[in-house]
N, C-alpha and C. Protein backbone atom coordinates (compact mmCIF):
# COMPACT_ATOMS: atom_id res chain seq x y z
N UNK A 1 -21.37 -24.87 19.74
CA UNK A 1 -20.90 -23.52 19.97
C UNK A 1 -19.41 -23.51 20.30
N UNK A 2 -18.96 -24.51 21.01
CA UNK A 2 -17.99 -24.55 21.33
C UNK A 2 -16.74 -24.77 20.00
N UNK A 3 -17.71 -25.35 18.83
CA UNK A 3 -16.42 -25.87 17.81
C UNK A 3 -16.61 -24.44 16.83
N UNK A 4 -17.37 -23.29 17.20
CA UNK A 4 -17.12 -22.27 16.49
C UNK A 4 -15.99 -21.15 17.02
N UNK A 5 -15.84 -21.05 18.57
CA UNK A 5 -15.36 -20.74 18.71
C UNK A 5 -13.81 -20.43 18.89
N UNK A 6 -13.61 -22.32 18.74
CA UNK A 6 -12.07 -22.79 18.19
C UNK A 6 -11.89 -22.63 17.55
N UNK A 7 -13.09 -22.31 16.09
CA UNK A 7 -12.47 -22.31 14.51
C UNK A 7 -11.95 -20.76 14.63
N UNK A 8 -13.09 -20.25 15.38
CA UNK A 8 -12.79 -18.15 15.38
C UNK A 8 -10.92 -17.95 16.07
N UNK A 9 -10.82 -19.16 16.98
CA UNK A 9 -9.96 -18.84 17.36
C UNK A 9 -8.76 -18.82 16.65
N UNK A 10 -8.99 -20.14 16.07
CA UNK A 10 -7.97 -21.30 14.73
C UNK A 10 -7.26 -19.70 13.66
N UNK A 11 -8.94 -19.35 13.62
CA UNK A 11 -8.65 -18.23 12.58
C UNK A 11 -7.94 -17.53 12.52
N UNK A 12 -7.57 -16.90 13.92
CA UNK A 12 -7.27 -15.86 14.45
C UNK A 12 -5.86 -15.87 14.82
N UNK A 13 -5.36 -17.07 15.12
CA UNK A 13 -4.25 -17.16 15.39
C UNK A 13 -3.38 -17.16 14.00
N UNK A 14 -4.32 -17.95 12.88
CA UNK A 14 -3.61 -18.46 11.45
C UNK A 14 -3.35 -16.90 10.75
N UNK A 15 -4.28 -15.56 11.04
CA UNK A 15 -4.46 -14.07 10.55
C UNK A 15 -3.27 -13.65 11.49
N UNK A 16 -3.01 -13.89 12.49
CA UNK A 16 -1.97 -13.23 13.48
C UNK A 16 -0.33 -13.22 12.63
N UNK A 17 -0.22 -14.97 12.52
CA UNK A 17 1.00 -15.49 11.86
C UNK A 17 1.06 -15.00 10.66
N UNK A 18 0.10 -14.80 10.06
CA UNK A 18 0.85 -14.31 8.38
C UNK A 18 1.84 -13.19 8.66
N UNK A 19 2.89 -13.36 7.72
CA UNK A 19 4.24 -12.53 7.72
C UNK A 19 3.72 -11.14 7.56
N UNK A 20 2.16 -10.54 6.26
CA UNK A 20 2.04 -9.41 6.00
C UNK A 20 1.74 -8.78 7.90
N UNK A 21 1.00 -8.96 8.36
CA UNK A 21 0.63 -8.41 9.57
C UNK A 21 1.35 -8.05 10.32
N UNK A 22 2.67 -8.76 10.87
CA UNK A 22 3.63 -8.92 11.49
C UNK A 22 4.82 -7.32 10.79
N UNK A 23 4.62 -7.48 9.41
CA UNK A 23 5.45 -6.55 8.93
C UNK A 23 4.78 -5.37 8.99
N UNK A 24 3.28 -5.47 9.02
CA UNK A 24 2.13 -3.99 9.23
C UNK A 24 2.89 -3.41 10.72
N UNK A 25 2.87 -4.47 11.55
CA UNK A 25 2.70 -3.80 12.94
C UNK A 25 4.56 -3.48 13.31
N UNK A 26 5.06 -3.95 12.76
CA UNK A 26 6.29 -3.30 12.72
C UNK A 26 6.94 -2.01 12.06
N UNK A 27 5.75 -1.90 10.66
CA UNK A 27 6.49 -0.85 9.84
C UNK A 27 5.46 0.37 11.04
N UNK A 28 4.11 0.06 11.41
CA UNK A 28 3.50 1.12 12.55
C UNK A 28 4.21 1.44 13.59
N UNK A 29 4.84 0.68 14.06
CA UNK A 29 6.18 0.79 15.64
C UNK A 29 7.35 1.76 14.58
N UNK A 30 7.81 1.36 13.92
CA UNK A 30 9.01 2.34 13.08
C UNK A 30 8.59 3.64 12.42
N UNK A 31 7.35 3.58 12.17
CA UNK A 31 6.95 4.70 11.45
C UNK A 31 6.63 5.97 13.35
N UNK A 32 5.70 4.98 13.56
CA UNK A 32 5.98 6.05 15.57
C UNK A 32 7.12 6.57 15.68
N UNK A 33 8.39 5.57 15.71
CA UNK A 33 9.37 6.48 16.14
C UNK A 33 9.90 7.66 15.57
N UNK A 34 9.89 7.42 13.49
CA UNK A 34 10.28 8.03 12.76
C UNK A 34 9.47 9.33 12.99
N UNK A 35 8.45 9.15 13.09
CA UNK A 35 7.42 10.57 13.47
C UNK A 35 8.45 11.99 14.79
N UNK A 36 8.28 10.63 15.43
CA UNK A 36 9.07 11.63 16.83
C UNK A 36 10.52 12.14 16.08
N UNK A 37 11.14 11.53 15.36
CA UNK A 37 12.53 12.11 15.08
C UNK A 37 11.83 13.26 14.18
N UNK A 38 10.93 12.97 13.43
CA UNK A 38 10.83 14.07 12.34
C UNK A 38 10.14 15.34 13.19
N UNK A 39 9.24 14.78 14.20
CA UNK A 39 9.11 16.20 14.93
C UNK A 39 9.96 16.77 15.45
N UNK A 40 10.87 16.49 16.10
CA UNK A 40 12.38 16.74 16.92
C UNK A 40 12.79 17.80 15.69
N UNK A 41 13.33 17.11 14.77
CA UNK A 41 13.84 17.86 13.04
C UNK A 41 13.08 19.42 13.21
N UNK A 42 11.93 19.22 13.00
CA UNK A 42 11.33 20.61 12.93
C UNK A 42 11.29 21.25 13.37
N UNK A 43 10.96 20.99 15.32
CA UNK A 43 10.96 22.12 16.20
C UNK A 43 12.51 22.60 16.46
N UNK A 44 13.40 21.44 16.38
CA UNK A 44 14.29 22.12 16.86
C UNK A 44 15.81 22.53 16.20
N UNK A 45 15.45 22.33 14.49
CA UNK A 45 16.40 22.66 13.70
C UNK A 45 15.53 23.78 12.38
N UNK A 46 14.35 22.99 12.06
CA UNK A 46 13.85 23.55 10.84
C UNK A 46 13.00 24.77 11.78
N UNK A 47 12.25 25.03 12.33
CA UNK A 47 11.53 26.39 12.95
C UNK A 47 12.91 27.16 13.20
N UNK A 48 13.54 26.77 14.01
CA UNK A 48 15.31 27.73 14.57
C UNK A 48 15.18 28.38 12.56
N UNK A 49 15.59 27.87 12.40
CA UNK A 49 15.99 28.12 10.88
C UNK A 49 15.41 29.18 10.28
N UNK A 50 14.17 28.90 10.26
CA UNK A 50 13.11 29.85 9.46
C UNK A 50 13.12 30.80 10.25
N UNK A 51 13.07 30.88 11.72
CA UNK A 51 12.90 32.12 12.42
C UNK A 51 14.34 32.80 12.28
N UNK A 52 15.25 32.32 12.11
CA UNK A 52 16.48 33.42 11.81
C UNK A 52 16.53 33.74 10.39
N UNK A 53 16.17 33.07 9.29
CA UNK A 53 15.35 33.72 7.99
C UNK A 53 14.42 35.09 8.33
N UNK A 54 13.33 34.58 8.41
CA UNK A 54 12.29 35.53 8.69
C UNK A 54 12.51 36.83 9.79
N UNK A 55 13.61 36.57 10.64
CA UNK A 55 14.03 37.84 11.60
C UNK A 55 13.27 37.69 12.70
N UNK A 56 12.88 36.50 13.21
CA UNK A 56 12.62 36.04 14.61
C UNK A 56 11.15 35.29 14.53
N UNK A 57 10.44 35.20 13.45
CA UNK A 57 9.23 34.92 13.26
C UNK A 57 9.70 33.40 12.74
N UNK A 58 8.54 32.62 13.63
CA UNK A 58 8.57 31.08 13.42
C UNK A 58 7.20 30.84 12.65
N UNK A 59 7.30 29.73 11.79
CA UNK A 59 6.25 29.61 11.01
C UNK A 59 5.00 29.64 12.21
N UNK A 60 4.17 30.42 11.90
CA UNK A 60 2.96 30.54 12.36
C UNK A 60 2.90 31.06 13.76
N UNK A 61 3.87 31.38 14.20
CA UNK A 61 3.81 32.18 15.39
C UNK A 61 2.85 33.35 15.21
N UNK A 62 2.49 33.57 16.82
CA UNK A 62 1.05 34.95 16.81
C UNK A 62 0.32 33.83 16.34
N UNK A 63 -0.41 32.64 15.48
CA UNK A 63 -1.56 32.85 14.89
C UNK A 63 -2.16 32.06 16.08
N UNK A 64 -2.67 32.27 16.69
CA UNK A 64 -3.70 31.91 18.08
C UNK A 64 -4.59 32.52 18.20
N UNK A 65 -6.03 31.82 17.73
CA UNK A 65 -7.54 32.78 18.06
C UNK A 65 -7.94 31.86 19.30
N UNK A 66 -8.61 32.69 20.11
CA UNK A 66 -9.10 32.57 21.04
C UNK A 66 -10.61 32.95 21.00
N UNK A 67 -11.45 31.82 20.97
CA UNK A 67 -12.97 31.87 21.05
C UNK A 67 -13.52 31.70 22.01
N UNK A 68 -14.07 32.46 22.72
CA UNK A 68 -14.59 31.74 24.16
C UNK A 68 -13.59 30.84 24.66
N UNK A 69 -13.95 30.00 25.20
CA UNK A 69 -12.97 28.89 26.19
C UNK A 69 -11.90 28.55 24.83
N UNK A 70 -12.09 28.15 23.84
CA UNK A 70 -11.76 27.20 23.21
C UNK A 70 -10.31 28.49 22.31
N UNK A 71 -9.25 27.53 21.91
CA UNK A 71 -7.91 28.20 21.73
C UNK A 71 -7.57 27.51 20.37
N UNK A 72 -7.59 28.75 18.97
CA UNK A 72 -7.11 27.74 17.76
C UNK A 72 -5.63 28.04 17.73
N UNK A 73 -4.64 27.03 17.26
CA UNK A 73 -3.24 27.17 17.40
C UNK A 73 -3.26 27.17 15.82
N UNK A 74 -3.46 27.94 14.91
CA UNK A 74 -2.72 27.82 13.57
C UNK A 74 -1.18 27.44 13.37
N UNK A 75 -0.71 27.91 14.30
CA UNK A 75 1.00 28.00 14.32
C UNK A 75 1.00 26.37 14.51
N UNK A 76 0.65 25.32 15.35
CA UNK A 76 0.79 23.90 15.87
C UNK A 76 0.29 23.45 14.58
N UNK A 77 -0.90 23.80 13.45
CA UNK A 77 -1.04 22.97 12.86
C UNK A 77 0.02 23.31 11.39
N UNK A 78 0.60 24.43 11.11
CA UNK A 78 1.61 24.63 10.29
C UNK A 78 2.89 24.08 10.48
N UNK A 79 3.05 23.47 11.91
CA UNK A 79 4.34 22.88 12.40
C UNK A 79 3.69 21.07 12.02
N UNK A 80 2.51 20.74 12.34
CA UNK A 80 1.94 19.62 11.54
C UNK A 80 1.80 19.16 10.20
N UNK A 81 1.85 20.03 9.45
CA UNK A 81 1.55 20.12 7.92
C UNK A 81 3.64 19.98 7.50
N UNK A 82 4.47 20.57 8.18
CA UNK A 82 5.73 20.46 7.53
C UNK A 82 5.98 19.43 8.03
N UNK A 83 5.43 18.22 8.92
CA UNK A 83 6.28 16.70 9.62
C UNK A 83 5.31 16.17 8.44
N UNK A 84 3.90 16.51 8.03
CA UNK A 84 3.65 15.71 7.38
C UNK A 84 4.36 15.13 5.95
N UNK A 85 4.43 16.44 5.53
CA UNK A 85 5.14 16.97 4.06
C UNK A 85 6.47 15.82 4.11
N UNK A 86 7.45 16.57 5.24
CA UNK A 86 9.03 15.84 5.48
C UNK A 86 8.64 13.93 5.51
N UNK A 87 7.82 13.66 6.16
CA UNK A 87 7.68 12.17 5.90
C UNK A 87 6.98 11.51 5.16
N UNK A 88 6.01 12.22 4.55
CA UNK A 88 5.61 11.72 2.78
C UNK A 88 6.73 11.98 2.18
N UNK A 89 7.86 12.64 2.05
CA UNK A 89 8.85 13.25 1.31
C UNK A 89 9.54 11.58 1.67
N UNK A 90 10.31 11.09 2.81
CA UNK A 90 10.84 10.88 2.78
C UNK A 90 10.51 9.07 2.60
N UNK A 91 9.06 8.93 2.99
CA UNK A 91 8.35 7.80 2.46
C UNK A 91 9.04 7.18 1.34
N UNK A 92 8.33 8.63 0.22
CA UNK A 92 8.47 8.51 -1.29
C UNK A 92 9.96 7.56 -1.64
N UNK A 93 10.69 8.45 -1.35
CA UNK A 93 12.31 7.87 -1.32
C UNK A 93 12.26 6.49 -0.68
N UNK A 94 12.11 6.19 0.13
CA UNK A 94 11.97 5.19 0.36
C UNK A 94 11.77 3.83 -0.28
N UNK A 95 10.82 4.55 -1.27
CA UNK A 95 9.76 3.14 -1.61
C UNK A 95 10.60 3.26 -2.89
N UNK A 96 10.98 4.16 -3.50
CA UNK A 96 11.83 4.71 -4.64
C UNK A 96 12.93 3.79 -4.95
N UNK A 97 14.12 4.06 -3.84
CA UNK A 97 15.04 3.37 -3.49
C UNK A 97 14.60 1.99 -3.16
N UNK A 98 13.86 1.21 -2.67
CA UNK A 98 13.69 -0.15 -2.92
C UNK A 98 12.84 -0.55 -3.99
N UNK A 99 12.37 0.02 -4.37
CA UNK A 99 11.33 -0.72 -5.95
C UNK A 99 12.89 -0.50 -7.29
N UNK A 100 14.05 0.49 -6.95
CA UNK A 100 15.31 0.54 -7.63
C UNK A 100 16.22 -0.30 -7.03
N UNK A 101 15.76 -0.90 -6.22
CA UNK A 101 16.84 -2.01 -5.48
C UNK A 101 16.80 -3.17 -6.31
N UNK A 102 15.28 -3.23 -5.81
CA UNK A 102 14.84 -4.54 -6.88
C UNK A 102 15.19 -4.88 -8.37
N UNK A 103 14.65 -4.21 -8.81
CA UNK A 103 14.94 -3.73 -10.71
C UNK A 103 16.50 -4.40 -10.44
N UNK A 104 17.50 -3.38 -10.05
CA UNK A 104 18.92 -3.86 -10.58
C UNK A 104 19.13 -5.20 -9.49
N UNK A 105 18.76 -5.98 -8.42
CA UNK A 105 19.18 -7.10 -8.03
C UNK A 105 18.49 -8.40 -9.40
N UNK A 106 17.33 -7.76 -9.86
CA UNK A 106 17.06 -8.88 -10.99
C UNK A 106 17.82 -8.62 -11.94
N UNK A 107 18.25 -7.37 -12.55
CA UNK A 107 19.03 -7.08 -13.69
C UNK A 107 20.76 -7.69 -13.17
N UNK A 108 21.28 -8.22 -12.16
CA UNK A 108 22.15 -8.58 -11.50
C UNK A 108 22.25 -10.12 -11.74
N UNK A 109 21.18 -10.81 -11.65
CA UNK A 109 20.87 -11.72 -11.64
C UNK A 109 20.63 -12.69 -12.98
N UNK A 110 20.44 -11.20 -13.92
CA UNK A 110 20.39 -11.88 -15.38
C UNK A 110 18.79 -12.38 -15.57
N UNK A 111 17.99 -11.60 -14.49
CA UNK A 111 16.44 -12.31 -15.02
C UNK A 111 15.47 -10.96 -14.88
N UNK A 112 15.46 -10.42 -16.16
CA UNK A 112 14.51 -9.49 -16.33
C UNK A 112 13.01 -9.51 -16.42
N UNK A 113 12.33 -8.56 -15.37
CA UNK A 113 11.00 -8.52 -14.80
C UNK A 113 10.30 -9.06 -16.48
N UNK A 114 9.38 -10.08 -16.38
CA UNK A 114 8.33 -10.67 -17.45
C UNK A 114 7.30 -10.35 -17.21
N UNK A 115 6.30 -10.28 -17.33
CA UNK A 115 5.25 -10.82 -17.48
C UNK A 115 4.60 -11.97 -17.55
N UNK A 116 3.77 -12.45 -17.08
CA UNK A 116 3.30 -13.95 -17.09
C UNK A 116 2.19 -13.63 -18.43
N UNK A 117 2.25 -14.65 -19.27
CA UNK A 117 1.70 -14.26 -20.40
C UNK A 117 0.31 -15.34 -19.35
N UNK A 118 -0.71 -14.20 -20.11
CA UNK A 118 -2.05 -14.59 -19.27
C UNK A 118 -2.83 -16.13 -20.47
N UNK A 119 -3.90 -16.43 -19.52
CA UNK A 119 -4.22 -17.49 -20.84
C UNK A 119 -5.51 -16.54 -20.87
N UNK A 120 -6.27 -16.95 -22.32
CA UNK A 120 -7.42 -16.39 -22.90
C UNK A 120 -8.93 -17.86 -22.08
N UNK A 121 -9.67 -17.35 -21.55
CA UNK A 121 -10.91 -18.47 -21.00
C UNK A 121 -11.04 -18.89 -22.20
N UNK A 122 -11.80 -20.04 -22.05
CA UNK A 122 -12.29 -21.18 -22.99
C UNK A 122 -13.34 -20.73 -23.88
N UNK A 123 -13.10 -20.95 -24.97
CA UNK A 123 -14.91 -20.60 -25.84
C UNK A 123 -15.12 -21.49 -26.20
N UNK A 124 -16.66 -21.16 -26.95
CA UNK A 124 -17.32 -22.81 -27.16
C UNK A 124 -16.76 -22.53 -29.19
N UNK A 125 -16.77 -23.63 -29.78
CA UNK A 125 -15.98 -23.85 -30.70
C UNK A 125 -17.72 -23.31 -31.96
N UNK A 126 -18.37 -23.61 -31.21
CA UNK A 126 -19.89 -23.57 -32.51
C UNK A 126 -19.95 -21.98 -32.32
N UNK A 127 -20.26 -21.37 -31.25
CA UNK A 127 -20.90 -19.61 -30.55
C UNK A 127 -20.19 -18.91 -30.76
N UNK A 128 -18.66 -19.27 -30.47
CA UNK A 128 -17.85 -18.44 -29.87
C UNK A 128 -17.76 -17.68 -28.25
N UNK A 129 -19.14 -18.28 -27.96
CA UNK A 129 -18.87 -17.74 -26.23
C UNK A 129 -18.09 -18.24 -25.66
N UNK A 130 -18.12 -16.72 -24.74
CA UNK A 130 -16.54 -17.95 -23.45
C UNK A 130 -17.74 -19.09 -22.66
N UNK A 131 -16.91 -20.21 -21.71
CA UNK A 131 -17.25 -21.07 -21.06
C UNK A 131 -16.33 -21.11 -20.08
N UNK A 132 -17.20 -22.01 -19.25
CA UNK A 132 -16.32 -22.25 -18.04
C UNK A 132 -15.32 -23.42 -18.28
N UNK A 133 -14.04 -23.46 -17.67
CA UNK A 133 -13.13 -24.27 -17.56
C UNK A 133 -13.76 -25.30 -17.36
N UNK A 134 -13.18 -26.58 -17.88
CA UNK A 134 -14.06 -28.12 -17.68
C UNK A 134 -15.32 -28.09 -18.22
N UNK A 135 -15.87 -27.48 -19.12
CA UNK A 135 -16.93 -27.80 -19.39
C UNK A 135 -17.45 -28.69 -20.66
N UNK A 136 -17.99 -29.52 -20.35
CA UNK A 136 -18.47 -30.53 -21.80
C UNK A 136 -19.35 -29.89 -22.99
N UNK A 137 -20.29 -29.28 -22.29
CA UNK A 137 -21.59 -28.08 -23.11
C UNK A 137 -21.27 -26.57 -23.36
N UNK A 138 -21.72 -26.42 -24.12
CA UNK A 138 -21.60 -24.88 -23.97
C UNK A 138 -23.53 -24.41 -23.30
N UNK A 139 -23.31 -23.78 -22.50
CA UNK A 139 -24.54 -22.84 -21.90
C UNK A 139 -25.23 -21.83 -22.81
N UNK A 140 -24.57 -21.48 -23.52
CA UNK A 140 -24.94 -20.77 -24.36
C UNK A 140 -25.65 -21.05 -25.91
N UNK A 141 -25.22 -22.34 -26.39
CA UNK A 141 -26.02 -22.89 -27.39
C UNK A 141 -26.10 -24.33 -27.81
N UNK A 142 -25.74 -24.82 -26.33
CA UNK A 142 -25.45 -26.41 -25.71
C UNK A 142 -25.20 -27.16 -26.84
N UNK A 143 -23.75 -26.38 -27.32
CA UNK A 143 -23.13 -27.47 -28.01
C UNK A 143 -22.55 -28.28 -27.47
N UNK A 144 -22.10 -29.52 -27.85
CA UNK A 144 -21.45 -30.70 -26.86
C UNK A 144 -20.00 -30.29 -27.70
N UNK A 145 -19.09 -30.41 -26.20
CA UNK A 145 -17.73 -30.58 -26.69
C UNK A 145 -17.01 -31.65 -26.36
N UNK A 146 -15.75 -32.17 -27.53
CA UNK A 146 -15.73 -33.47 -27.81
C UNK A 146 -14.78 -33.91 -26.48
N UNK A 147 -14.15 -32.94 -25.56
CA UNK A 147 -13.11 -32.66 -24.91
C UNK A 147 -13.53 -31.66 -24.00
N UNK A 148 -13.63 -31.99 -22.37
CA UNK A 148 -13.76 -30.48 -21.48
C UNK A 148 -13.04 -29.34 -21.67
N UNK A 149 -13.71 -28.50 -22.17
CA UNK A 149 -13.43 -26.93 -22.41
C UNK A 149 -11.76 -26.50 -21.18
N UNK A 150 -10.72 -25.94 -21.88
CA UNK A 150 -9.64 -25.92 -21.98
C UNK A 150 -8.97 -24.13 -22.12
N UNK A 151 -8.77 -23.69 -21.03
CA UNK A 151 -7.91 -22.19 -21.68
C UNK A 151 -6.95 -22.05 -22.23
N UNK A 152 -7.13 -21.65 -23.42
CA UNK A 152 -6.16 -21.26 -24.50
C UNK A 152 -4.72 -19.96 -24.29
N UNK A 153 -3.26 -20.34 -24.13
CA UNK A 153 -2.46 -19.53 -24.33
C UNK A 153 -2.80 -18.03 -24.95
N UNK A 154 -2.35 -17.10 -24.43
CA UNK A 154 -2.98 -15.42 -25.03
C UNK A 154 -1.59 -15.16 -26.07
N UNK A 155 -2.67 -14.75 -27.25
CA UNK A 155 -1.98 -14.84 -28.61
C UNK A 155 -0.33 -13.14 -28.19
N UNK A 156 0.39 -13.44 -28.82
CA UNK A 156 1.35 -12.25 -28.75
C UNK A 156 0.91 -11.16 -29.54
């Protein structure tokens, strides 16, 4: 019991260190803060805004039902729906501007994005079925091959 729980541990530490995780829990800490700036943005530049548009009316102001105890804020969730909007918006760009970073640092570089030309699996030479890599027989109509079965380059 004891050597499972070193391996759980082994595991755990080896899942901790990978670089993707490390960059998860960082882009989650940056994306928190970015949230708070983008709420800041709204309440206290983009609502100002619209309410001197609109002639004093802020998006969703008044809309407050009151049910028994319980209080719906339409107005809080229309001020939710524009942070959402503004930081998918600004996501987008984001990912935009670096997937265009990339492109021209390879086009910079003189090595334009390829493709890895894929290989085609092995067939058996009598059937035509595919086979598994290394294989002497074919499974399929146990022909003997003279040479373990081999993946073939994918034609252009």
């Amino acid at each position: 019991m004891a050597e499972e729980k070193k391996g759980l541990i082994a595991e755990f530490k080896e899942f901790i260190a990978r670089g993707n995780v490390m960059d998860l829990a960082v882009g989650i800490i940056i994306g928190g803060a970015f949230t708070a700036i983008v709420t800041s943005l709204v309440e206290t530049i983009i609502n100002p805004l619209i309410a001197i548009v609109t002639g004093g009316a802020t998006p969703g102001a008044g809309l407050k039902f009151t049910v028994g105890a319980a209080t719906i804020d339409l107005g809080a969730f229309i001020g939710a729906i524009i942070n959402f909007l503004i930081i998918a918006l600004v996501v987008f760009l984001l990912v935009k501007a670096v997937n265009n970073a990339g492109k021209a640092a390879a086009k910079l570089r003189g090595k334009e994005e390829e493709e890895e030309a894929e290989e085609e699996p092995p067939t058996c030479p009598f059937c035509l079925e595919e086979v598994k890599e290394g294989a002497t027989r074919c499974p399929h109509c146990a022909g003997e091959f003279s040479e373990p079965a081999a993946p073939k380059p994918a034609e252009a």
